[in-house]
N, C-alpha and C. Protein backbone atom coordinates (compact mmCIF):
# COMPACT_ATOMS: atom_id res chain seq x y z
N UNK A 1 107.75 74.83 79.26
CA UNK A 1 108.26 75.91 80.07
C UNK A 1 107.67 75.78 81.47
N UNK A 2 108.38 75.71 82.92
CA UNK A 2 107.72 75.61 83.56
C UNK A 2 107.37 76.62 84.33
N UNK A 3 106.16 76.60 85.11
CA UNK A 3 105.43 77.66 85.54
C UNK A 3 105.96 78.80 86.36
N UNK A 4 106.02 80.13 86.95
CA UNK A 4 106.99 80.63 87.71
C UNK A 4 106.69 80.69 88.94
N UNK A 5 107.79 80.83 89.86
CA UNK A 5 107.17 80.72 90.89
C UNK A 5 107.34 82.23 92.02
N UNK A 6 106.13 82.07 92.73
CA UNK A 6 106.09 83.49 93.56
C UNK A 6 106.94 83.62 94.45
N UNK A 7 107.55 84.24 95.05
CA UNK A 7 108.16 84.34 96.26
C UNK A 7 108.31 85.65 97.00
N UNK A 8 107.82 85.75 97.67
CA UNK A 8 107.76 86.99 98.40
C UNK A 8 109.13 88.16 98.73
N UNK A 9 109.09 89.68 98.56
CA UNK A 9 109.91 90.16 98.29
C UNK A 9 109.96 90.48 100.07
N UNK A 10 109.64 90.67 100.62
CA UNK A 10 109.33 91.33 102.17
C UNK A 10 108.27 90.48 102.83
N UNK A 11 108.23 90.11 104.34
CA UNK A 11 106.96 89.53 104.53
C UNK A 11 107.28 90.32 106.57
N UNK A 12 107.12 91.54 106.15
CA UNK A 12 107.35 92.60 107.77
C UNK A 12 106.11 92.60 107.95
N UNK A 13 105.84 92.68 109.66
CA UNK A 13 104.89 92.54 110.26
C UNK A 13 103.79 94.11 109.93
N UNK A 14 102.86 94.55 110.03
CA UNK A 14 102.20 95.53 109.75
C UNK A 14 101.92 95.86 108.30
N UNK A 15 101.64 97.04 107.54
CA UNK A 15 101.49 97.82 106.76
C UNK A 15 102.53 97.72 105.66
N UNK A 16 103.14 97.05 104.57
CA UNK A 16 103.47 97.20 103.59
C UNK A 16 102.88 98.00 102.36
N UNK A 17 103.39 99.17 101.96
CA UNK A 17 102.03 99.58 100.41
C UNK A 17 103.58 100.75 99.88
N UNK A 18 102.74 100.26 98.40
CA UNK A 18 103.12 100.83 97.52
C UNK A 18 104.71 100.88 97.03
N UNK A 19 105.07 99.63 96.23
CA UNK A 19 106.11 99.30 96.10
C UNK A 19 106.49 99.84 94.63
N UNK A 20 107.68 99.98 94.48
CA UNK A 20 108.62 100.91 93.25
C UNK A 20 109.40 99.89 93.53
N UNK A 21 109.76 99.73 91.85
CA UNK A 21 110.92 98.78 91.77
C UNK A 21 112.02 100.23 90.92
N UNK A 22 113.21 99.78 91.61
CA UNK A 22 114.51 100.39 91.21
C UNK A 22 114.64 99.96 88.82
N UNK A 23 115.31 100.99 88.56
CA UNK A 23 115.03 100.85 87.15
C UNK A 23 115.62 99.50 86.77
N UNK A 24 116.93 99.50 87.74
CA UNK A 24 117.44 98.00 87.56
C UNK A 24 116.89 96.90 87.61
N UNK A 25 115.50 96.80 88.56
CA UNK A 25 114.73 96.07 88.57
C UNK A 25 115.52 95.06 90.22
N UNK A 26 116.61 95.56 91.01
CA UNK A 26 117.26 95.00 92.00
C UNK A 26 117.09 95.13 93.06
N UNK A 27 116.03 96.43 93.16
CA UNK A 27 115.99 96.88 95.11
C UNK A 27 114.58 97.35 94.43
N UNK A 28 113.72 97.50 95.51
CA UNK A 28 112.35 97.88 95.70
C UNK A 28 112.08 99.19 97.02
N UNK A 29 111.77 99.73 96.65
CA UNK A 29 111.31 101.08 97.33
C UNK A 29 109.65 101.01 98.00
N UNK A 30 109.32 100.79 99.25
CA UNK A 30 108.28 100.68 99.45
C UNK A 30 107.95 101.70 100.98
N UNK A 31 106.49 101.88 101.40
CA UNK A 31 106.25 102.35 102.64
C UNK A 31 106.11 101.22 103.54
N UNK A 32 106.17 101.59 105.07
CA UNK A 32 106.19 100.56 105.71
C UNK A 32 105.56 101.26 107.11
N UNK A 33 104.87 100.76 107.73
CA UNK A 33 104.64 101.26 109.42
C UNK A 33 105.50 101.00 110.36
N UNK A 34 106.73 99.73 110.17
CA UNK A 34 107.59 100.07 110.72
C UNK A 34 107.12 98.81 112.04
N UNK A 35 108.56 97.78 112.43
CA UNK A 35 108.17 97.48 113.61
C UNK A 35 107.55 97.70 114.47
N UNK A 36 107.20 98.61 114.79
CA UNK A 36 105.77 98.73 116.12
C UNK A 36 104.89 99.71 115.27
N UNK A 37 104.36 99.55 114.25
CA UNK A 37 103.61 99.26 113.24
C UNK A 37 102.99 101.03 113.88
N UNK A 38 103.46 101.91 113.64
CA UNK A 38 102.82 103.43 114.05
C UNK A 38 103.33 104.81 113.48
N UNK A 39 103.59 104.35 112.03
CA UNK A 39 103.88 105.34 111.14
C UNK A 39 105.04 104.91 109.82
N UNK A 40 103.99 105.31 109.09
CA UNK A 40 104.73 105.15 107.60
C UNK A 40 105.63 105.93 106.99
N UNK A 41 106.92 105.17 106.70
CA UNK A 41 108.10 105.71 106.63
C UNK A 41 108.66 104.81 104.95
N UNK A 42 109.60 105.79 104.59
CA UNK A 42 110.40 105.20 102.91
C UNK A 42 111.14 103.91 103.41
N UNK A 43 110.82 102.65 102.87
CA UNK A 43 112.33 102.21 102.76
C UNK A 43 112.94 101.29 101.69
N UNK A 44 113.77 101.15 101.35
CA UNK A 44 114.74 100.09 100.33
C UNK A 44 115.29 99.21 100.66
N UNK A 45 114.68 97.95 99.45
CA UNK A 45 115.54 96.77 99.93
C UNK A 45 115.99 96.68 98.83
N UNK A 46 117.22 95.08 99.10
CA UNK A 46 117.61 94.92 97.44
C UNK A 46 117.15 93.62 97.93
N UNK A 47 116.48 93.32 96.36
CA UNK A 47 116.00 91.95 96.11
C UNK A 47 116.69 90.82 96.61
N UNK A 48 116.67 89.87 97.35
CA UNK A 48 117.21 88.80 97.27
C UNK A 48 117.71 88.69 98.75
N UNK A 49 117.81 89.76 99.43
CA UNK A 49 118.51 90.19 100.95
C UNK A 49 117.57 90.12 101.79
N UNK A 50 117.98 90.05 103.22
CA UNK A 50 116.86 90.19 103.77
C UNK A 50 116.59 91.65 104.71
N UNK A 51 117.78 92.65 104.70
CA UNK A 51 118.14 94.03 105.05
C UNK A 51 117.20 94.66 103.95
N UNK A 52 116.74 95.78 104.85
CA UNK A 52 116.18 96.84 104.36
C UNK A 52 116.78 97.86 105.00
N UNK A 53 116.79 99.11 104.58
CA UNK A 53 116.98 100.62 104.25
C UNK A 53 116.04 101.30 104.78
N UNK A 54 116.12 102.03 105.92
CA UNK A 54 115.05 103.11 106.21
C UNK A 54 115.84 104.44 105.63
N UNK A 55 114.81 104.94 104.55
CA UNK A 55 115.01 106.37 104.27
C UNK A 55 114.31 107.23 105.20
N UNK A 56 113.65 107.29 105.44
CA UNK A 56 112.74 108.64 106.52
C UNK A 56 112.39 108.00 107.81
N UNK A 57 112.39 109.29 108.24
CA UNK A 57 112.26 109.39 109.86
C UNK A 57 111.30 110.13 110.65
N UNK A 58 110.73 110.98 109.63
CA UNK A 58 109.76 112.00 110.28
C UNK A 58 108.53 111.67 110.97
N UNK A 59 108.07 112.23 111.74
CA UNK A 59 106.93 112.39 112.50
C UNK A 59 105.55 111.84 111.48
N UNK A 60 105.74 112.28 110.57
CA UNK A 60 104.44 112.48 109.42
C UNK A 60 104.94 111.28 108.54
N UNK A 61 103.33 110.79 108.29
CA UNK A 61 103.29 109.56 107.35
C UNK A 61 104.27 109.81 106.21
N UNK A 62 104.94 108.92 105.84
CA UNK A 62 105.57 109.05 103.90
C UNK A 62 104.78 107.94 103.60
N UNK A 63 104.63 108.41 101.92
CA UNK A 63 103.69 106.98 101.53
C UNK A 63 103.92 107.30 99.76
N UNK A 64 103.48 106.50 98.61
CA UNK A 64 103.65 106.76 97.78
C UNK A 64 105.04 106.66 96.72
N UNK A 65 106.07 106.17 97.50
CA UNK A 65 107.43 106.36 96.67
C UNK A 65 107.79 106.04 95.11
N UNK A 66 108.37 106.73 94.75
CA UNK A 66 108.53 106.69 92.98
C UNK A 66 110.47 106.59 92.81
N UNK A 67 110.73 105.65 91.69
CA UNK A 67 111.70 105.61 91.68
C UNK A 67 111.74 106.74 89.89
N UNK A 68 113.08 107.57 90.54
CA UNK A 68 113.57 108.15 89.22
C UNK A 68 114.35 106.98 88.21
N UNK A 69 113.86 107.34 86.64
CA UNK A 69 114.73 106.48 85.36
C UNK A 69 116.15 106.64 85.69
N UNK A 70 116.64 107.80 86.10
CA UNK A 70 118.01 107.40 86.00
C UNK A 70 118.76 106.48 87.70
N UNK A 71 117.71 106.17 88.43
CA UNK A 71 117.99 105.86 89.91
C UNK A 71 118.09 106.52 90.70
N UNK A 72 118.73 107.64 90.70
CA UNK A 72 119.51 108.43 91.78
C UNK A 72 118.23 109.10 92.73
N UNK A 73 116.77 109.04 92.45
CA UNK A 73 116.02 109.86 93.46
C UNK A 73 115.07 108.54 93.77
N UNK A 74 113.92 109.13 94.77
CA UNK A 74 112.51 108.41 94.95
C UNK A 74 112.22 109.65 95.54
N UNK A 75 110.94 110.27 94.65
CA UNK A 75 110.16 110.89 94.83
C UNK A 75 108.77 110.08 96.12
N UNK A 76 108.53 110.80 96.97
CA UNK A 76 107.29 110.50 97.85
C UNK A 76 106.42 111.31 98.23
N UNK A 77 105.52 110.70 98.74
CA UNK A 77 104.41 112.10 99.60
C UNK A 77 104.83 112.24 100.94
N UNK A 78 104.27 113.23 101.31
CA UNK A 78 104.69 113.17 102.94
C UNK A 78 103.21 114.10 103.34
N UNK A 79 102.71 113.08 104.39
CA UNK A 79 101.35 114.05 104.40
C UNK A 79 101.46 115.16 105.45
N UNK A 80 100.87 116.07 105.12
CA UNK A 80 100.91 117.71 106.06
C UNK A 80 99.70 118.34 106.75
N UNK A 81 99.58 118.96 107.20
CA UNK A 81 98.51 119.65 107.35
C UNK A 81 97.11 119.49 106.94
N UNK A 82 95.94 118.96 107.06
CA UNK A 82 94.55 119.40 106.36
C UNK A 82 94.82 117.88 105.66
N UNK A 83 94.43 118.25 104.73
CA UNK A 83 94.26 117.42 103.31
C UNK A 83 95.15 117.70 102.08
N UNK A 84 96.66 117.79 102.64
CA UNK A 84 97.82 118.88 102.09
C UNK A 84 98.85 117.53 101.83
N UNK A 85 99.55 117.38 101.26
CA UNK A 85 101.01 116.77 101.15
C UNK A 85 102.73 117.80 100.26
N UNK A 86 102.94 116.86 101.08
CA UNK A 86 104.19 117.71 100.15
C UNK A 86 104.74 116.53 99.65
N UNK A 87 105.25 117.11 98.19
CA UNK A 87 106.20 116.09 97.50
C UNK A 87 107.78 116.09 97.53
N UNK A 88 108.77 115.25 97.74
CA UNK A 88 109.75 115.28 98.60
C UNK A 88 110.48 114.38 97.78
N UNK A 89 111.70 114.61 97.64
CA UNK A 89 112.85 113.37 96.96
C UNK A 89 114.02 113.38 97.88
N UNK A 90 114.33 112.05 97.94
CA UNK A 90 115.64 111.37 98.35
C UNK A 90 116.35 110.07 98.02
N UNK A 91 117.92 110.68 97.94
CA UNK A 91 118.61 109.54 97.48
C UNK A 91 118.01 107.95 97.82
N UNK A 92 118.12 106.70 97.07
CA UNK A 92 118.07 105.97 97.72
C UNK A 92 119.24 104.95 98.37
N UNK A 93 120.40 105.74 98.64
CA UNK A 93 120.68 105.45 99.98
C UNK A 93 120.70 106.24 101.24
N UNK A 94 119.83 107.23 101.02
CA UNK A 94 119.57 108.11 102.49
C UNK A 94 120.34 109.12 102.19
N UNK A 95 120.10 109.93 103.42
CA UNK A 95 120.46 111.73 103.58
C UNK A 95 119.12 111.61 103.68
N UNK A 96 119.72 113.95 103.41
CA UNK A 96 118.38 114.45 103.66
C UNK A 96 117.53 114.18 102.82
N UNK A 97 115.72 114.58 103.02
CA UNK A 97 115.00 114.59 101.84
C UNK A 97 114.78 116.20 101.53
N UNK A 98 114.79 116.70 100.11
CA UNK A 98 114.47 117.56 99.60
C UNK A 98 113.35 118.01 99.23
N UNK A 99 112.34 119.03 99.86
CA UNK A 99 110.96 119.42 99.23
C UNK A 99 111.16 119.96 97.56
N UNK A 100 110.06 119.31 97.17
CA UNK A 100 109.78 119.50 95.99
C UNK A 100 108.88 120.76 95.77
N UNK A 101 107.21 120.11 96.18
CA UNK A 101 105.99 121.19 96.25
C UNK A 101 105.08 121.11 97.45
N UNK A 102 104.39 121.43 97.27
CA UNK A 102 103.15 121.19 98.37
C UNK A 102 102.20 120.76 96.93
N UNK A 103 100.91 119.85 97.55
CA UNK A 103 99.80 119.56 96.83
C UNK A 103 98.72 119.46 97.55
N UNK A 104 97.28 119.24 96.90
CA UNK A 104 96.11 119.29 97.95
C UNK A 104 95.54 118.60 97.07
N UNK A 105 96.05 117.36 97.25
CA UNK A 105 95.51 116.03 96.76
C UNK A 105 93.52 115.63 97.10
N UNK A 106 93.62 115.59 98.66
CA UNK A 106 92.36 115.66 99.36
C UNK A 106 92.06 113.98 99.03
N UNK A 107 93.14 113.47 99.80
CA UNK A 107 93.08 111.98 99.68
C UNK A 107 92.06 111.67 100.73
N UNK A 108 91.68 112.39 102.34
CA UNK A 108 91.43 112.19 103.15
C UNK A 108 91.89 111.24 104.03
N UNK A 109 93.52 110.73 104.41
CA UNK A 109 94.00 110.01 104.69
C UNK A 109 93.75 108.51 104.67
N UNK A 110 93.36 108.40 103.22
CA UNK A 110 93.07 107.26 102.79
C UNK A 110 94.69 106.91 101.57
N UNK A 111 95.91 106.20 102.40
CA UNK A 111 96.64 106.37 101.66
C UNK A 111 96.57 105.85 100.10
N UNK A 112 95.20 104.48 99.91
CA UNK A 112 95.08 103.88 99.18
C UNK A 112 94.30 104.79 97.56
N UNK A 113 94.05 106.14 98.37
CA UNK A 113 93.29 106.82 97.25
C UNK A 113 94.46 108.06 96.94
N UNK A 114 95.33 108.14 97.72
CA UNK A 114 96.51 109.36 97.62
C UNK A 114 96.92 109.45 95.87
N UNK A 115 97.56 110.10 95.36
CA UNK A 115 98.11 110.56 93.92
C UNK A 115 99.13 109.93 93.53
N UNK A 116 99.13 109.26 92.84
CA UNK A 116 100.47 108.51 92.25
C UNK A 116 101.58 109.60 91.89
N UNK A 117 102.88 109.09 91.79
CA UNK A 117 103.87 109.80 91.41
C UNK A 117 104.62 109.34 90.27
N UNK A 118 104.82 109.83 88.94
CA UNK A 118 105.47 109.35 87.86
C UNK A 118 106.47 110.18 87.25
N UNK A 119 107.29 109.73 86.98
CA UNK A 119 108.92 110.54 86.54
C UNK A 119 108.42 110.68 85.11
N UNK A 120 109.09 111.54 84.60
CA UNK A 120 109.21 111.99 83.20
C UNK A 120 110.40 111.02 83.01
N UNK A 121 110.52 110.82 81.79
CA UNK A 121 112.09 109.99 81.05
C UNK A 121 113.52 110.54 81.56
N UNK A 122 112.78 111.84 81.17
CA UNK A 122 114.20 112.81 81.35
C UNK A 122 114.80 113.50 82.97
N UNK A 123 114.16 112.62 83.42
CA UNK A 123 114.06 112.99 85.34
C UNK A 123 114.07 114.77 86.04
N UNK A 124 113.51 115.40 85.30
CA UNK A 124 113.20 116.38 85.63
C UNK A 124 111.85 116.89 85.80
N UNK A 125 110.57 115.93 85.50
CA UNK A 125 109.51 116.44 86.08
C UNK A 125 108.30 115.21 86.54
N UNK A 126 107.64 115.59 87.28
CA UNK A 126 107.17 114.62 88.20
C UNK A 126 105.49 114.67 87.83
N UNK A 127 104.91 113.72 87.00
CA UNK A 127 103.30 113.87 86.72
C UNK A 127 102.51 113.05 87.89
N UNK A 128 101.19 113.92 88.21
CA UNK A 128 100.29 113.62 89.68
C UNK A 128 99.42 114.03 89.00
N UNK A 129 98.17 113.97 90.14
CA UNK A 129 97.03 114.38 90.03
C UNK A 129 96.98 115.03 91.18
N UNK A 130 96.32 116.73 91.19
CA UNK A 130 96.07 117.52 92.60
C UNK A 130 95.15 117.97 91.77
N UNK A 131 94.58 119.04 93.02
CA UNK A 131 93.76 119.83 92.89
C UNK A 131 94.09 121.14 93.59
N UNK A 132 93.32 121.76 92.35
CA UNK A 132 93.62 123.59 92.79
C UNK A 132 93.00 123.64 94.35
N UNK A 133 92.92 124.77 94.91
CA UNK A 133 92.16 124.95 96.08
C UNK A 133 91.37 125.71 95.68
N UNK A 134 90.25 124.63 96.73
CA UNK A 134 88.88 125.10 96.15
C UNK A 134 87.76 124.48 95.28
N UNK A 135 88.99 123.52 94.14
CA UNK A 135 88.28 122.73 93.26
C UNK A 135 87.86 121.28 93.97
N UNK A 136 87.05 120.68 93.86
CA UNK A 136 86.65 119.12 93.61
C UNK A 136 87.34 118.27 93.36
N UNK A 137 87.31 118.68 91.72
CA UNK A 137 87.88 117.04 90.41
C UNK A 137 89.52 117.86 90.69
N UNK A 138 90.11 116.85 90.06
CA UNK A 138 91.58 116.68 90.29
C UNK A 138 91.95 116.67 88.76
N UNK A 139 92.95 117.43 88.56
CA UNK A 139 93.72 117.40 87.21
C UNK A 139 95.05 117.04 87.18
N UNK A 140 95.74 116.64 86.01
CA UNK A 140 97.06 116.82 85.80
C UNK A 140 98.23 117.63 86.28
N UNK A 141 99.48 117.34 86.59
CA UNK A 141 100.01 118.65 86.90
C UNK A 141 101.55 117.86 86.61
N UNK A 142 102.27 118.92 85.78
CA UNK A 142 103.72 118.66 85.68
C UNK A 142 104.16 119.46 87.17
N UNK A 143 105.40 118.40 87.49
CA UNK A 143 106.19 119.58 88.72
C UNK A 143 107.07 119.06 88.50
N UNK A 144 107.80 120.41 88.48
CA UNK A 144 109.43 120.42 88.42
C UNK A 144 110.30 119.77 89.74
N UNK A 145 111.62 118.58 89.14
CA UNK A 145 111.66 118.31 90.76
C UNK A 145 112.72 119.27 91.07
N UNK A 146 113.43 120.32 90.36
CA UNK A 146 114.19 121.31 90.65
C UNK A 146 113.59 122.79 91.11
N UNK A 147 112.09 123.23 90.67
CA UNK A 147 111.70 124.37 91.21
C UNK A 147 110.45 124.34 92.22
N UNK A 148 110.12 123.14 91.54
CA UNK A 148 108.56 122.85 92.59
C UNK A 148 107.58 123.57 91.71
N UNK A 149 108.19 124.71 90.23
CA UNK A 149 107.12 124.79 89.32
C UNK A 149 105.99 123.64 88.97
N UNK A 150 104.52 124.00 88.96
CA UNK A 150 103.50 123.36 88.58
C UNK A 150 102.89 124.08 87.58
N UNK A 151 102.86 122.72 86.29
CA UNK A 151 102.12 122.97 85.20
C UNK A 151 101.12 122.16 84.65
N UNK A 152 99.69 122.69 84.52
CA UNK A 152 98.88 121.90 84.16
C UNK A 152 98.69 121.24 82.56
């Protein structure tokens, strides 16, 4: 059998992190700083192309993207205020993005320590790690991506 070989999915100048592969396993969802490398924004490629997809545009870092089981979302962070994020979904071919919740992760803009984002099967709830306000240690938390309900 012979050995496999690597080949790079993206090779953009600056900040690449945190890549989601589509369920199909055909486009990849990643953050990026973006040609003049000064803020992290969503975007999608499909494998094999050399076009990418900018989903976001905002002022404020996005970082973190999660692809939903059934495709149709990518959940992300978007950092806010303090030591605050909000969690946010959008199609992945663009429009608007939809707030989910707010969280107080307390990554300290270290995107590399920020909260992962994981879909439930059934694409209705989104498992992280935050923290209450006030607390330290960080726990579990279901959130709804339809109410922004949080359950520990």
């Amino acid at each position: 059998m012979p050995s496999p070989t690597v080949v790079p999915i993206t090779s953009y100048p600056g900040l690449e992190l945190h890549p989601s592969f589509a369920p199909d396993g055909n486009q990849v969802a990643f953050a990026w700083d973006g040609e003049r490398q000064d803020n992290l924004d969503i975007y999608v490629k499909v494998i094999g192309t050399d076009r990418s997809l900018r989903l976001t545009f905002d002022a404020a870092q996005d970082f973190r993207p999660a692809w939903s089981p059934d495709g149709r979302w990518i959940a992300f962070l978007r950092a806010t205020t303090g030591r605050k994020a909000a969690v946010l979904r959008i199609p992945p071919t663009g429009g608007p993005a939809r707030y989910v919740a707010e969280m107080n992760p307390g990554y300290l803009g270290s995107y590399d320590r920020a909260p992962l984002l994981e879909w439930t099967p059934d694409d209705k709830w989104l498992l992280t790690a935050d923290r209450l306000p006030g607390d330290e240690a960080s726990s579990l938390f279901l959130i709804s991506v339809d109410s922004g309900e949080k359950s520990a």
